[in-house]
Protein backbone atom coordinates (compact mmCIF):
# COMPACT_ATOMS: atom_id res chain seq x y z
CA UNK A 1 -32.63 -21.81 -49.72
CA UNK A 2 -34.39 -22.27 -46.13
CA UNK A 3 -34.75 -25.78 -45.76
CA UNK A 4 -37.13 -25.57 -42.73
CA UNK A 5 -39.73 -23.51 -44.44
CA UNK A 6 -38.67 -24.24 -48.56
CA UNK A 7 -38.85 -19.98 -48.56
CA UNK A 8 -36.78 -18.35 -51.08
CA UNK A 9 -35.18 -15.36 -52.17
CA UNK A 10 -35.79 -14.39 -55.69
CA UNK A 11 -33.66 -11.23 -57.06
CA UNK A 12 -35.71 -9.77 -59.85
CA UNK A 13 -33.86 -7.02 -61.69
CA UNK A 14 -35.68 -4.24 -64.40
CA UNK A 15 -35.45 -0.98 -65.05
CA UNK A 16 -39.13 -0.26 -65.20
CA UNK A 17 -40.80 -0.30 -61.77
CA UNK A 18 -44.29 -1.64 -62.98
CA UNK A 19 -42.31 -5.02 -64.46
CA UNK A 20 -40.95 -4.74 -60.91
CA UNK A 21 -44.21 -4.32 -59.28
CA UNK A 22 -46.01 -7.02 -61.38
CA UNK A 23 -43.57 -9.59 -60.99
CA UNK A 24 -43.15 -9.68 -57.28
CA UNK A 25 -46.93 -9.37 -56.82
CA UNK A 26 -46.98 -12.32 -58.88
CA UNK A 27 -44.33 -14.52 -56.86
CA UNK A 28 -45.71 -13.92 -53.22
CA UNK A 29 -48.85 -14.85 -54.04
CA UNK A 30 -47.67 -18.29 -56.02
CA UNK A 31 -44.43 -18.67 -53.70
CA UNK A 32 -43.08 -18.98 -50.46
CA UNK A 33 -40.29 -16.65 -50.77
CA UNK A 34 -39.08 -12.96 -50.33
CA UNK A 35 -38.28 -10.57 -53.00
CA UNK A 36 -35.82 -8.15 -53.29
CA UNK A 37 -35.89 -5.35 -55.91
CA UNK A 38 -33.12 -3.42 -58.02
CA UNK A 39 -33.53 -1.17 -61.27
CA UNK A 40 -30.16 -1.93 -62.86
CA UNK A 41 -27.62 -4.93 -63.52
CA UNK A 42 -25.37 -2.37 -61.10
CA UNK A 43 -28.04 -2.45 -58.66
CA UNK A 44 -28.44 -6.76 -59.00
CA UNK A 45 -24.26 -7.18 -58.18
CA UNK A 46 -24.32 -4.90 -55.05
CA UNK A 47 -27.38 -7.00 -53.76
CA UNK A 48 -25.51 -9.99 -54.49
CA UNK A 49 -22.77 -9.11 -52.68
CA UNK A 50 -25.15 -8.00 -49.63
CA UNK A 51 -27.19 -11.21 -49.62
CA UNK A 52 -28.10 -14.31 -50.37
CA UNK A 53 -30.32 -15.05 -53.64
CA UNK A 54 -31.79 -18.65 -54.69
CA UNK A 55 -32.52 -17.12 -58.26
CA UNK A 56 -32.51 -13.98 -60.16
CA UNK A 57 -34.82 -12.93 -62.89
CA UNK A 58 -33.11 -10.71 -65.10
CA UNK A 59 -33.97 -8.47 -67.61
CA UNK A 60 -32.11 -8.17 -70.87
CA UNK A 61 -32.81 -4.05 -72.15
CA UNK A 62 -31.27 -2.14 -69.32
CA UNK A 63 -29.00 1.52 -69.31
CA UNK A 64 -25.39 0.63 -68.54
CA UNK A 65 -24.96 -2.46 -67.67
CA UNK A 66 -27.79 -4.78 -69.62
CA UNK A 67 -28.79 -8.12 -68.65
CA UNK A 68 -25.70 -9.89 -70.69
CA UNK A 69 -23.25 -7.64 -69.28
CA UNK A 70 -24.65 -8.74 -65.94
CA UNK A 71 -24.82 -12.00 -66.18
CA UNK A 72 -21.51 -12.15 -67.76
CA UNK A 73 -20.24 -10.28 -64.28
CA UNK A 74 -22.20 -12.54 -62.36
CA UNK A 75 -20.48 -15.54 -63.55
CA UNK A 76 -17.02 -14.31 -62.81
CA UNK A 77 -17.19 -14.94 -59.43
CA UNK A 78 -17.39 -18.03 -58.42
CA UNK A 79 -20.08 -17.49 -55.39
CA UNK A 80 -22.58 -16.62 -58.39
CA UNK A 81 -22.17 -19.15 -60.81
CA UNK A 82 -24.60 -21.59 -59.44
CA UNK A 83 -27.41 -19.14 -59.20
CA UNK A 84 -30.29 -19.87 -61.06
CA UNK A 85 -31.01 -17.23 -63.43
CA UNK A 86 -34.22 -16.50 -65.68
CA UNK A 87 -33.51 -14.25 -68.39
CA UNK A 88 -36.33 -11.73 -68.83
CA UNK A 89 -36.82 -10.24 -72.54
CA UNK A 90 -39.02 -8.71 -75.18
CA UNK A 91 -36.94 -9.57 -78.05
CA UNK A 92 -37.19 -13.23 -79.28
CA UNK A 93 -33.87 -12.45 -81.13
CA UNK A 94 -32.16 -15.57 -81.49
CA UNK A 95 -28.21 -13.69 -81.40
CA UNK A 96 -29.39 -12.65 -77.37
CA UNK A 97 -30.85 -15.89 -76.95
CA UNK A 98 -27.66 -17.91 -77.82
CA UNK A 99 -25.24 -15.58 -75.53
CA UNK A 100 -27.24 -15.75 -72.85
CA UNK A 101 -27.02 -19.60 -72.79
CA UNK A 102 -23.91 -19.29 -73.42
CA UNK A 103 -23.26 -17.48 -70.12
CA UNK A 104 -25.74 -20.60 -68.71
CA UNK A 105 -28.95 -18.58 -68.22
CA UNK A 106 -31.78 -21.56 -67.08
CA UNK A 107 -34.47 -20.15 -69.24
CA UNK A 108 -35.86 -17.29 -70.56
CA UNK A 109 -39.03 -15.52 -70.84
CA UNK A 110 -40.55 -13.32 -73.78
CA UNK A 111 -42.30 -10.20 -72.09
CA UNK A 112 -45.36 -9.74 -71.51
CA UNK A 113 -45.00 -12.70 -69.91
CA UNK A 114 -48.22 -14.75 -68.67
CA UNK A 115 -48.62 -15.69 -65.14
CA UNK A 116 -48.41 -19.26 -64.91
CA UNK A 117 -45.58 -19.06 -67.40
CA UNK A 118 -43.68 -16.91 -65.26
CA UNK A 119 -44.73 -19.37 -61.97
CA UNK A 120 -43.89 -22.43 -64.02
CA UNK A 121 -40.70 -21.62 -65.14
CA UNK A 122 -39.04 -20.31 -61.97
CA UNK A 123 -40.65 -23.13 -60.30
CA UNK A 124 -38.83 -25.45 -62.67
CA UNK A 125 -35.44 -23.78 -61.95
CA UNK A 126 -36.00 -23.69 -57.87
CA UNK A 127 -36.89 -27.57 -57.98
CA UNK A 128 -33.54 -28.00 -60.84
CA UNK A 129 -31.03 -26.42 -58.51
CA UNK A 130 -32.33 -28.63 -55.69
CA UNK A 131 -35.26 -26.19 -53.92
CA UNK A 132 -37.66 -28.20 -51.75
CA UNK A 133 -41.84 -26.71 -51.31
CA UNK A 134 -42.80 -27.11 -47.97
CA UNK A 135 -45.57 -29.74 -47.43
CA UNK A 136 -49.09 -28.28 -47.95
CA UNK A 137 -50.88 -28.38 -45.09
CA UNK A 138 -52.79 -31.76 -44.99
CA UNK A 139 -56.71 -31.44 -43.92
CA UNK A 140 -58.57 -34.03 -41.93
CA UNK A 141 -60.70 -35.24 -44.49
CA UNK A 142 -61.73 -37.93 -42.96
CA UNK A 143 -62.83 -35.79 -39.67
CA UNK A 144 -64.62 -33.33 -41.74
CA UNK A 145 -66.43 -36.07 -43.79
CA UNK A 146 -67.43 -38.00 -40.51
CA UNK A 147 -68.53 -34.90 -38.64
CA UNK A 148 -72.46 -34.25 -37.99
């Protein structure tokens, strides 16, 4: 995480570009971070071996590798382990549920997921594994109360 700016980099992994699309448009605008993009759990290692991620939303129905095979990958090595990682799914099917906290997945959202739901809960994991926002920029309320 940048600790000047509190800008981070959030992996988000599907294999359908609009969930792609949707999500990052989401983040930026809620965020202070940059996104990086990959259509496979293949695709999500090789970035993490190129770069640096603060989290990684991950999606559970993918071809080859799905999102518990990747995960489970992820967690073998030991510069991945402490990633935050949001499961993203559209089965509430307890069985996938349970395996991927198993593999310690920090939450999970049912798709379609809602906006704030989606801000909220990556939010929560950032600030859990230590993230901190920058300040918002503080107005002169009392200058633009006292001016004529």
């Amino acid at each position: 995480m940048d600790d000047k700016n509190g800008k981070v980099t959030i992996l988000i992994v599907d294999d359908v570009k609009m969930n792609l699309k949707r999500a990052e448009i989401i983040l930026k605008r809620a965020l202070p971070c940059d996104i990086v993009l990959t259509e496979s759990g293949r695709g999500c290692l090789q970035e993490l071996l190129k770069r640096r991620a603060d989290l990684v939303l991950l999606d559970y129905a993918m071809p080859e590798l799905n999102g518990l095979e990747t995960l489970r990958l992820m967690r073998e090595y030991q510069r991945f382990q402490n990633i935050p990682v949001i499961f993203l799914t559209g089965s509430s099917d307890p069985l996938t549920i349970v395996k991927a906290m198993e593999l310690k997945v920090d939450d999970y959202i049912c798709k379609p997921f809602k906006v704030d739901d989606l801000v909220r809960r990556v939010t929560k994991a950032l600030l859990k594994h230590g993230w901190q926002p920058p300040e918002k920029e503080k107005t002169h309320e009392k200058d633009i109360l006292t001016e004529k």
